[in-house]
Structure formats: C-alpha cells, structure tokens
N, C-alpha and C. Protein backbone atom coordinates (compact mmCIF):
# COMPACT_ATOMS: atom_id res chain seq x y z
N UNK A 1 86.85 114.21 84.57
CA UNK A 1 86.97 114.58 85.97
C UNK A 1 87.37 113.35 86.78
N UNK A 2 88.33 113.53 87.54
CA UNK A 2 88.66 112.04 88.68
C UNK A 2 87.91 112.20 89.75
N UNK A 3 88.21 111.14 90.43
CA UNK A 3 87.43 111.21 91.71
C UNK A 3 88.28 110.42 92.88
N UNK A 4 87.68 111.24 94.16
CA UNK A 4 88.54 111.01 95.15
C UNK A 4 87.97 109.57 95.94
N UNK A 5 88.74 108.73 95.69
CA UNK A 5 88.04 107.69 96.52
C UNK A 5 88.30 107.27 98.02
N UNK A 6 87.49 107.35 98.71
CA UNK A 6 87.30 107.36 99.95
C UNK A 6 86.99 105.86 100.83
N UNK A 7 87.88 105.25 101.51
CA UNK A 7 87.61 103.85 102.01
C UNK A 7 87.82 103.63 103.54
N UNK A 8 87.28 103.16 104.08
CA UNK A 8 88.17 102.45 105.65
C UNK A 8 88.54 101.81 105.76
N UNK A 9 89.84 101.89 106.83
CA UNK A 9 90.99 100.65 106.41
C UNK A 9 90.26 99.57 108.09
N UNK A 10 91.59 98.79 107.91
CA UNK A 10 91.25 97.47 108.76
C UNK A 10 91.20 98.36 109.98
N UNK A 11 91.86 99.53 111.01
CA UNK A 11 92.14 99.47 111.83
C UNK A 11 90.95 100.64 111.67
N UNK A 12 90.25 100.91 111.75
CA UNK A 12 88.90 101.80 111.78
C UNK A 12 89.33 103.63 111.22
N UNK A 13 90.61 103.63 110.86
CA UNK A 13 90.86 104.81 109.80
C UNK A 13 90.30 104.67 108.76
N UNK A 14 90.52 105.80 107.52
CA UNK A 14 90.12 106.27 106.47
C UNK A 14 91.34 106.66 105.55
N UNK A 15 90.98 106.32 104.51
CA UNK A 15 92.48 106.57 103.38
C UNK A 15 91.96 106.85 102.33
N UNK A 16 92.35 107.66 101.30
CA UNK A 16 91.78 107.84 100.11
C UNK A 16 93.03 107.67 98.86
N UNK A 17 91.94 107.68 97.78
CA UNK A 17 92.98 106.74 96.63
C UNK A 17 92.31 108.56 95.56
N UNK A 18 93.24 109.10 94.97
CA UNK A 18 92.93 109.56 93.73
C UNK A 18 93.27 109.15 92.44
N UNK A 19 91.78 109.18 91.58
CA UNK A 19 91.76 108.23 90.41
C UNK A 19 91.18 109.21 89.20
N UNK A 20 91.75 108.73 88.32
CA UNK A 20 92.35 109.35 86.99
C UNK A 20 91.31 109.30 86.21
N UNK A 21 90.77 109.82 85.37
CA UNK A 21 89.87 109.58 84.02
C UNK A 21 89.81 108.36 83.77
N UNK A 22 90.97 107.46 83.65
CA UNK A 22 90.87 106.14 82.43
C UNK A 22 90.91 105.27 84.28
N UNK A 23 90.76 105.45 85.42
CA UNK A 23 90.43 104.88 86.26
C UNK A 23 92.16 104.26 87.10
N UNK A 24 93.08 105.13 86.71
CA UNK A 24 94.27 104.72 87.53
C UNK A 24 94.42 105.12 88.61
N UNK A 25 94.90 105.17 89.68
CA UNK A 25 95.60 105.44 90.92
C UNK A 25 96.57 106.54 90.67
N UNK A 26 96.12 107.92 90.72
CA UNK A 26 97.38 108.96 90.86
C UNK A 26 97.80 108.91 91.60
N UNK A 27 97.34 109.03 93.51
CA UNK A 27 98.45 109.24 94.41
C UNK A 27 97.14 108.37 95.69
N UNK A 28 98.04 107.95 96.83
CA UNK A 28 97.55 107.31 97.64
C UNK A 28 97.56 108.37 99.25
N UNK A 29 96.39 108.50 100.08
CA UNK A 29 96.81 109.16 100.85
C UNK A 29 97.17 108.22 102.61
N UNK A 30 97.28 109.17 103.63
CA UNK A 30 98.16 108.33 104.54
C UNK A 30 96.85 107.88 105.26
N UNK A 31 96.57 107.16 106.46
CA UNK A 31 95.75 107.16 107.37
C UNK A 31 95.33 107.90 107.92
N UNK A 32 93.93 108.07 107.76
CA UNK A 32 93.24 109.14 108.72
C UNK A 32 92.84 108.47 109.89
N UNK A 33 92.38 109.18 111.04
CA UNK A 33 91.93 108.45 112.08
C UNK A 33 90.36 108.82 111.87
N UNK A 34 89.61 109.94 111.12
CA UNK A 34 88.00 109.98 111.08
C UNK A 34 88.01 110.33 109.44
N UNK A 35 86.48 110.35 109.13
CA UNK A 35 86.43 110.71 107.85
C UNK A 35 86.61 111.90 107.94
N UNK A 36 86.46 113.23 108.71
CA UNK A 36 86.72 114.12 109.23
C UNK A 36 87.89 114.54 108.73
N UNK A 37 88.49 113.92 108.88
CA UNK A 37 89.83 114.60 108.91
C UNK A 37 90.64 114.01 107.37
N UNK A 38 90.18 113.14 106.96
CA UNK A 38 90.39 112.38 105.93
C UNK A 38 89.70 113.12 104.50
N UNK A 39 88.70 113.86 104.54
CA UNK A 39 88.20 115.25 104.16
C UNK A 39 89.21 116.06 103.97
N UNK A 40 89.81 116.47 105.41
CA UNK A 40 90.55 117.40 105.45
C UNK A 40 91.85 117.10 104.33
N UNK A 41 92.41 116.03 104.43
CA UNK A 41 93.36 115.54 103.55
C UNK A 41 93.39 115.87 102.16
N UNK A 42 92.02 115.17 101.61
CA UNK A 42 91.81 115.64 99.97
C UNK A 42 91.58 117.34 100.01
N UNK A 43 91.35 118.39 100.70
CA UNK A 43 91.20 119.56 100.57
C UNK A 43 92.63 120.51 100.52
N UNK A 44 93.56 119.52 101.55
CA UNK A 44 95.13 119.90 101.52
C UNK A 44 95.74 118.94 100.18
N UNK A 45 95.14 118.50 99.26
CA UNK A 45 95.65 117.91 98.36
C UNK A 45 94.87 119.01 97.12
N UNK A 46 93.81 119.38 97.45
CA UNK A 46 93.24 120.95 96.56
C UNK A 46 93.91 121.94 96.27
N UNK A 47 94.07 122.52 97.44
CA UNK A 47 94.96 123.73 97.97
C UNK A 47 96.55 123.39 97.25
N UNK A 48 97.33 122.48 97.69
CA UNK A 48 98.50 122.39 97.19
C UNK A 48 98.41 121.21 96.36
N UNK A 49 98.02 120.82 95.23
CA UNK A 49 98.20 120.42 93.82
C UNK A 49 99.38 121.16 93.14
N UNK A 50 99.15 122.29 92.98
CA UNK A 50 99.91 123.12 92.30
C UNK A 50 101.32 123.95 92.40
N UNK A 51 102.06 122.74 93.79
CA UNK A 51 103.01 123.11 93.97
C UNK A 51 104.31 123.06 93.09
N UNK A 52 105.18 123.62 93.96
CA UNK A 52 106.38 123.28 93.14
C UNK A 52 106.79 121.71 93.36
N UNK A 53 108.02 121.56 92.45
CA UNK A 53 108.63 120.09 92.24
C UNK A 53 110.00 120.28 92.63
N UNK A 54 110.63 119.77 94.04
CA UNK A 54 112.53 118.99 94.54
C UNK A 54 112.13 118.46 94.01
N UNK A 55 113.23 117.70 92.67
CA UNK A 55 113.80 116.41 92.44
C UNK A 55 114.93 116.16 92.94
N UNK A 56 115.35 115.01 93.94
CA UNK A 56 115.61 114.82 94.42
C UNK A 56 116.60 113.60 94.20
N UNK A 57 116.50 113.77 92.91
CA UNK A 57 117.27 113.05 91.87
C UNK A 57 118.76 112.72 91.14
N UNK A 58 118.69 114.60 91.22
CA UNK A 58 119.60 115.21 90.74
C UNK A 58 120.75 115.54 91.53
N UNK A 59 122.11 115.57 90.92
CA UNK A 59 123.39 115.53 91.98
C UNK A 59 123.19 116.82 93.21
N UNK A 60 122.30 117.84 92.13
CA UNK A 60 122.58 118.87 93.27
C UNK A 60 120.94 119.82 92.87
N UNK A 61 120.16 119.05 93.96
CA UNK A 61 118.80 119.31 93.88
C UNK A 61 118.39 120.96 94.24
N UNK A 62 117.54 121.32 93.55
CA UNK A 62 117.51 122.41 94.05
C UNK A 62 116.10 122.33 94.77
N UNK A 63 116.45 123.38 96.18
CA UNK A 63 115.65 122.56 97.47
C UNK A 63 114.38 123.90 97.38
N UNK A 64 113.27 123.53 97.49
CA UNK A 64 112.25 124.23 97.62
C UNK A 64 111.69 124.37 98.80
N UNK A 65 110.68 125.27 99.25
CA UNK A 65 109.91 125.10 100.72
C UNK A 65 108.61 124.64 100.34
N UNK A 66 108.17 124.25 101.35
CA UNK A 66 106.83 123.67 102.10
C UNK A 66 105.71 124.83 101.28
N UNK A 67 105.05 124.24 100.55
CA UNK A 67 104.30 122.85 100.29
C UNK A 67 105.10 122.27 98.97
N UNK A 68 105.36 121.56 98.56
CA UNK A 68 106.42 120.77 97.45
C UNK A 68 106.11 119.15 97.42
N UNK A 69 106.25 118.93 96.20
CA UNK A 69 106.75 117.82 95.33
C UNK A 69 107.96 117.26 95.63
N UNK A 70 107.79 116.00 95.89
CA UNK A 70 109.25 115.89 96.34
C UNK A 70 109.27 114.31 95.38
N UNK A 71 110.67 114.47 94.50
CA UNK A 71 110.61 113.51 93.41
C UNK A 71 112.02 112.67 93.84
N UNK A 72 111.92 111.06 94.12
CA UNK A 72 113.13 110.93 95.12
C UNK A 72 112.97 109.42 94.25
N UNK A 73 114.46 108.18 94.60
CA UNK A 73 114.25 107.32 94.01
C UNK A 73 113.82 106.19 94.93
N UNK A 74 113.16 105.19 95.32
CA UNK A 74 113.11 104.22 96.37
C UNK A 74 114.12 103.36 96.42
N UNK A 75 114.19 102.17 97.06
CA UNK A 75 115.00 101.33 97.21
C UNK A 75 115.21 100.35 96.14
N UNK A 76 113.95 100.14 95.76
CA UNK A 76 114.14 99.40 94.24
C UNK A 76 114.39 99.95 93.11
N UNK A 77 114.72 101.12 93.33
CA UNK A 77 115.62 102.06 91.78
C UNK A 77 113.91 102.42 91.11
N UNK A 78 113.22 102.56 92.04
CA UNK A 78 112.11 103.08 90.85
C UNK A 78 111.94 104.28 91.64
N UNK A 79 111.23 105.65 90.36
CA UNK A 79 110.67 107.18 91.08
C UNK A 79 109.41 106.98 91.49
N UNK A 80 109.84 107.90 92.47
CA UNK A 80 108.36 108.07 93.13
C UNK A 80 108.14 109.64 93.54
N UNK A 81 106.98 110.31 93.46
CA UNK A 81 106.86 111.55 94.47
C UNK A 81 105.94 111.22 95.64
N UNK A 82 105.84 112.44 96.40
CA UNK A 82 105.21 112.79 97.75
C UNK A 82 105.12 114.11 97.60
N UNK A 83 103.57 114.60 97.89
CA UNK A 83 103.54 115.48 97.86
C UNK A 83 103.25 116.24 99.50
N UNK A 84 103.86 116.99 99.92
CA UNK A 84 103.92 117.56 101.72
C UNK A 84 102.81 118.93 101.60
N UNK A 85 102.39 119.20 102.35
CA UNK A 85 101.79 120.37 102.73
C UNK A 85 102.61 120.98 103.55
N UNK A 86 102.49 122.51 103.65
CA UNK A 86 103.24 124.05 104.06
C UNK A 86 103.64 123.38 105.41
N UNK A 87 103.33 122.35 106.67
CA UNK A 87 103.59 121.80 107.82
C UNK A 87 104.52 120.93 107.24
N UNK A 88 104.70 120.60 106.24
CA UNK A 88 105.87 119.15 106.01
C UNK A 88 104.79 118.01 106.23
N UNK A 89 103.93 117.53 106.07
CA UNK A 89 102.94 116.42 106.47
C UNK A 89 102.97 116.18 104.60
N UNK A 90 103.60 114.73 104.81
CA UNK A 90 103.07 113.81 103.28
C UNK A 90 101.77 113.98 103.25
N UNK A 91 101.04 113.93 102.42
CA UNK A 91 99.42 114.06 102.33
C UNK A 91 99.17 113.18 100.77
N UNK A 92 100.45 112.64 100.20
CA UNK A 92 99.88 111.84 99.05
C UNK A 92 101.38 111.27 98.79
N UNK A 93 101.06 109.88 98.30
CA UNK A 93 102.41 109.80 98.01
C UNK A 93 101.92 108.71 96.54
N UNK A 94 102.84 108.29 95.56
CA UNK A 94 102.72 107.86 94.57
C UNK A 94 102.77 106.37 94.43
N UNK A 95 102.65 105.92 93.44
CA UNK A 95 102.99 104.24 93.05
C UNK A 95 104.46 104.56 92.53
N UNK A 96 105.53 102.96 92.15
CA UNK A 96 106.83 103.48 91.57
C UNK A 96 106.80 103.61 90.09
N UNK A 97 107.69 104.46 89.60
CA UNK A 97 107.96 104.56 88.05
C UNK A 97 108.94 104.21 87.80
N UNK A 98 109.22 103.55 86.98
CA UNK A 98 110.19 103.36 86.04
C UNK A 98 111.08 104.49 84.94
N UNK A 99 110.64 104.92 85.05
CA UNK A 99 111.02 106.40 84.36
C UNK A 99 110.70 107.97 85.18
N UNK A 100 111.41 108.60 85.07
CA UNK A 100 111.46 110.13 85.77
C UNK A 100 109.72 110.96 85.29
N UNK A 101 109.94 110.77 83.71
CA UNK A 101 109.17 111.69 82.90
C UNK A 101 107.69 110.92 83.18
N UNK A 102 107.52 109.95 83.70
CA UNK A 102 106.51 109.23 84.07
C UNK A 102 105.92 109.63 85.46
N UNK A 103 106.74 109.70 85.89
CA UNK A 103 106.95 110.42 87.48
C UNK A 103 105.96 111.36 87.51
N UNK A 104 106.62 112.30 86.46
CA UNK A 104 106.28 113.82 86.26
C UNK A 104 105.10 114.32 85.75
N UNK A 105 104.60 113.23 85.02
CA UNK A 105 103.62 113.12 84.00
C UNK A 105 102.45 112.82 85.46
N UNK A 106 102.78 111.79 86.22
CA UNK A 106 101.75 111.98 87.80
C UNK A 106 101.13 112.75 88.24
N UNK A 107 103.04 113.96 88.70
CA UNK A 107 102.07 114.68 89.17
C UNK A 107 101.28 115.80 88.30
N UNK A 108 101.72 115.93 87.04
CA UNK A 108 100.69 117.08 86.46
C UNK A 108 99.62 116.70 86.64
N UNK A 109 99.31 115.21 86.68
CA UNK A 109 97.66 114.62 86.68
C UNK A 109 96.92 114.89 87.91
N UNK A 110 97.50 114.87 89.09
CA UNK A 110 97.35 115.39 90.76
C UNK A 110 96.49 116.99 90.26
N UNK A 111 97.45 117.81 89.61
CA UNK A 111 96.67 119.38 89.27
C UNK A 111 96.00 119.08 88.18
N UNK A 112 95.98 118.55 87.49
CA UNK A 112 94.47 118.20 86.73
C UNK A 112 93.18 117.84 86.78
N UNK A 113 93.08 116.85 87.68
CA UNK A 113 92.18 115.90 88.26
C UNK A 113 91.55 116.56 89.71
N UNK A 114 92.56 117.05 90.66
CA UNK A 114 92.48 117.10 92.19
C UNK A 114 91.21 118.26 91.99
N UNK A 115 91.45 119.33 91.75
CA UNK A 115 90.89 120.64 92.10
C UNK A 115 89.35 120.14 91.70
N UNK A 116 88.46 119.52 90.88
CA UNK A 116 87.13 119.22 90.65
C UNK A 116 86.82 118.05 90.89
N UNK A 117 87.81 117.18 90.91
CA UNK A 117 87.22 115.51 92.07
C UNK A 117 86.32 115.70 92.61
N UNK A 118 85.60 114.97 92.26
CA UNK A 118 84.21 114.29 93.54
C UNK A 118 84.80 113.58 94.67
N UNK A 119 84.22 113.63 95.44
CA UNK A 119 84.59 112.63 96.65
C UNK A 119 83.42 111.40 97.17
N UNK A 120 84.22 110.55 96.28
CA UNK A 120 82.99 109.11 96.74
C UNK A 120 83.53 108.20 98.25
N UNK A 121 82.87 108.01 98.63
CA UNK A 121 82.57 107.04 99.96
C UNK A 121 82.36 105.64 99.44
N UNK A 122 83.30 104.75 99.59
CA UNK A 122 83.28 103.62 99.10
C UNK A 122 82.05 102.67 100.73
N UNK A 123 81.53 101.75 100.09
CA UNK A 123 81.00 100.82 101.48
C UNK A 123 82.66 100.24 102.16
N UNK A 124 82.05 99.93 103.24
CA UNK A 124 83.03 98.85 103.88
C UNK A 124 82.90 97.66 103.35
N UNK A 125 84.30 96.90 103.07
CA UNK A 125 84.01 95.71 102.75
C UNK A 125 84.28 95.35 103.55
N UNK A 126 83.69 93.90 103.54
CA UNK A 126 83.65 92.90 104.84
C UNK A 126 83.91 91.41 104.46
C-alpha cells in the first residue's frame, strides 16, 4: 500500500508527494493554500486515478476529455505526465523519464497505490 505524503511548504501551503511501496515518488501535487483543500487534492487524485491516457507524443495524438493523463515531452527531451481533473486543474504531475514505457509504467502505479493510500501528515521542518 503507498502512502500519501502530506507536507507544508515555505509559503504556509500544503503539497503532497505520492509514494510507492519500495518508497519512490509517483506523482507530486500542486500547492494548496489549507490542508483542507490539500485533502481535497489526494481525493481528486482517488476519483480520477483511473483515467484515460493523451499521449501527446505522438504525430497525431488522439485527444481525450477531462479527466485525462496527459503524456507530453519537456524541454529536456524527457516524458513526463499530468494528470487533470474533469475542470482541467493539474492535480499531479510526474518526475522526468527517460523512456515512454517508464512514463507509463507511473501512471499504472498512480491506480495502484492512490485508491488505499494512507494519508500521513509529515511535521514541519524547521
């Protein structure tokens, strides 16, 4: 089972990290402004785990709707996804890969992991 890790950043938001069995970083989420709502985040990362996948890769992507996977390349030639909720709001986005199938291999771990995560509350560090 992974677990959702829960932290506050410098500017008095909340961000959460989801982490893998063997303790990796599946996907990173954006700034929350309360834990409140930062809650709310990992629950829209529940709900839509199990979306579909744009790759965004491909010469001629085939385009999906809201809520979706969106598999795109960055600036440094490495893959990455983002996953949006049914509003279009990123709600997780990835580390880079080096490979597509690595990519992909992510997000199956997002619907593996997400739906029974615990949600830990890290202390503040100081």
């Amino acid at each position: 089972m992974g677990r959702f890790e829960v932290k506050q950043t410098s500017n008095a938001g909340y961000m959460f990290n989801l982490i893998a069995n063997n303790g990796k970083v599946i996907c990173t989420s954006q700034t929350y402004a309360s834990l409140a709502t930062c809650k709310v985040g990992i629950e829209s990362i529940r709900t839509n785990c199990g979306s579909a996948i744009e790759d965004q890769t491909l010469v001629e992507p085939v385009l999906r709707k809201n809520p979706k996977y969106e598999i795109f390349l960055d600036v440094a030639e490495k893959y990455r996804f983002r996953l949006k909720a049914s509003n279009g709001e990123i709600i997780a986005a990835s580390q880079g890969y080096t490979r597509k199938d690595s990519c992909v291999k992510g997000i199956r771990s997002i619907a593996k992991h997400a739906p029974d995560a615990e949600i830990v509350i890290l202390p503040v560090e100081e």
